[in-house]
Protein backbone atom coordinates (compact mmCIF):
# COMPACT_ATOMS: atom_id res chain seq x y z
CA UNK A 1 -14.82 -5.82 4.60
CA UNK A 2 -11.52 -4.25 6.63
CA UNK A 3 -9.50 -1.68 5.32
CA UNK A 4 -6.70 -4.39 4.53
CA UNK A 5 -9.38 -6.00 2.49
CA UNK A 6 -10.12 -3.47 0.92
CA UNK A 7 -7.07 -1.86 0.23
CA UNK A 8 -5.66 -5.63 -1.62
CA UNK A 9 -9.06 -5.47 -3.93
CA UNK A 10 -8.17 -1.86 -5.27
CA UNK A 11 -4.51 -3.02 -5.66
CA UNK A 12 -5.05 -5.71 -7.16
CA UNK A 13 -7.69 -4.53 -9.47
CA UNK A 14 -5.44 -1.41 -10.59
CA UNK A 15 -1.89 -3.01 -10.99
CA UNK A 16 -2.43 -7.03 -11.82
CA UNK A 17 0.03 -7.55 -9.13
CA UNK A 18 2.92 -10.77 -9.80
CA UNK A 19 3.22 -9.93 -5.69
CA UNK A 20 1.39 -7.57 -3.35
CA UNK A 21 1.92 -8.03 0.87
CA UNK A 22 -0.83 -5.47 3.22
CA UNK A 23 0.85 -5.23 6.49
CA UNK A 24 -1.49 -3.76 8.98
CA UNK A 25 1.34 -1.99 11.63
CA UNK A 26 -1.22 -0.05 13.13
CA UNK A 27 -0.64 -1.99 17.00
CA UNK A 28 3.03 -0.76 16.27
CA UNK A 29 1.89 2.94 16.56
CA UNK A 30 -0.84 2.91 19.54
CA UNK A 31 -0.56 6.04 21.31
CA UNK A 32 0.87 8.07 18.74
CA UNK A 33 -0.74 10.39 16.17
CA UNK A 34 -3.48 9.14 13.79
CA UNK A 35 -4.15 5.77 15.94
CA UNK A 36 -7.63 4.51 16.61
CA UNK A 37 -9.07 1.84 18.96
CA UNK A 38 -9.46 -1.09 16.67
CA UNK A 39 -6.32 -0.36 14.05
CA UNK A 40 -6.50 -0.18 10.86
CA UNK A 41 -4.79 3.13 10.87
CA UNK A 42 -1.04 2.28 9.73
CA UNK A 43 -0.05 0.53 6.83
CA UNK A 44 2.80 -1.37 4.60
CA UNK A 45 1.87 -2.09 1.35
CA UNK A 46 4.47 -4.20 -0.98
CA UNK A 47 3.48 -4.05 -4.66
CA UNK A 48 5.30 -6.15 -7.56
CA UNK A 49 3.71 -5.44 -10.77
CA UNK A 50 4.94 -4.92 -14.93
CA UNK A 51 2.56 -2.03 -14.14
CA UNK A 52 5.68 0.22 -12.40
CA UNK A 53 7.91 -0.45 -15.91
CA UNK A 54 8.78 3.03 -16.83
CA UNK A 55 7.62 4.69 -14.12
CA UNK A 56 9.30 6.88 -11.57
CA UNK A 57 9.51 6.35 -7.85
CA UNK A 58 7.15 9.76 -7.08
CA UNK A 59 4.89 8.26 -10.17
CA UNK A 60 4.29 4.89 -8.52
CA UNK A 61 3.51 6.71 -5.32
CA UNK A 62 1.27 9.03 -6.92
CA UNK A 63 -0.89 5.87 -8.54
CA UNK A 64 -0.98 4.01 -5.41
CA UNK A 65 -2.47 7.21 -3.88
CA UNK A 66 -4.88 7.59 -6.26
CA UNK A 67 -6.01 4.32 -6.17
CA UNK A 68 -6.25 4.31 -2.16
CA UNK A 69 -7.60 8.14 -2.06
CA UNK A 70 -10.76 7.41 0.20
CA UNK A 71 -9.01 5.00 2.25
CA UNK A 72 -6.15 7.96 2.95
CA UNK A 73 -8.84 10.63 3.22
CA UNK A 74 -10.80 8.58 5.65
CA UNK A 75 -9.71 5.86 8.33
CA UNK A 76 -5.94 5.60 7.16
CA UNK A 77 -3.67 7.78 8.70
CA UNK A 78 0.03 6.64 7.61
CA UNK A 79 0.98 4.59 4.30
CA UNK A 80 4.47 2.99 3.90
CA UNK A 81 4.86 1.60 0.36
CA UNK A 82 7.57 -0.51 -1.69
CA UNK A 83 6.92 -0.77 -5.33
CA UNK A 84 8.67 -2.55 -7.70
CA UNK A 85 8.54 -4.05 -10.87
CA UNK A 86 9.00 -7.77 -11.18
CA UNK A 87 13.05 -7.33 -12.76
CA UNK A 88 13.84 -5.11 -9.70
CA UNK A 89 12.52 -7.30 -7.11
CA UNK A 90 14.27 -10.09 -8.66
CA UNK A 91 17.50 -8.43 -7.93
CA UNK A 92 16.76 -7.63 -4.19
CA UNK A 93 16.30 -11.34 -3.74
């Protein structure tokens, strides 16, 4: 299984996502610090779930993190994140 894969089972196991996008970027940061031959390095993860209701911006980070902590301890080297619940994503659109 690849890290994306990976990363979208834990994601979608923790926050019953109604929208969740894994964006490996890693080719966008060859050469620069944390990189690897073979990517997987740099990601962007976009999350829509009820699961964010209530919750603050640092709290929703904080969950995500724990979620992905082995993936951020080990191969992972940069995580961009956008999390939303379902009535704020419906007014960005």
């Amino acid at each position: 299984m690849t890290i994306a894969e990976t990363i979208r089972t834990k994601l979608e196991g923790a926050f019953s996502p109604e929208r969740l996008d894994v964006r490996d970027d890693s080719s966008k940061h060859q050469g620069h610090a944390g990189w690897r031959d073979g990517g997987e390095t740099h990601f962007h993860v976009t999350i829509v779930s009820p699961a964010f209701e209530g919750l603050s911006r640092v709290d929703r980070h904080r969950r995500v993190h724990e979620v992905l902590d082995a993936e951020l301890k080990g191969r992972v080297h940069a995580l961009a994140l956008t999390l939303l619940t379902p009535d704020e994503a419906s007014r960005r659109m």
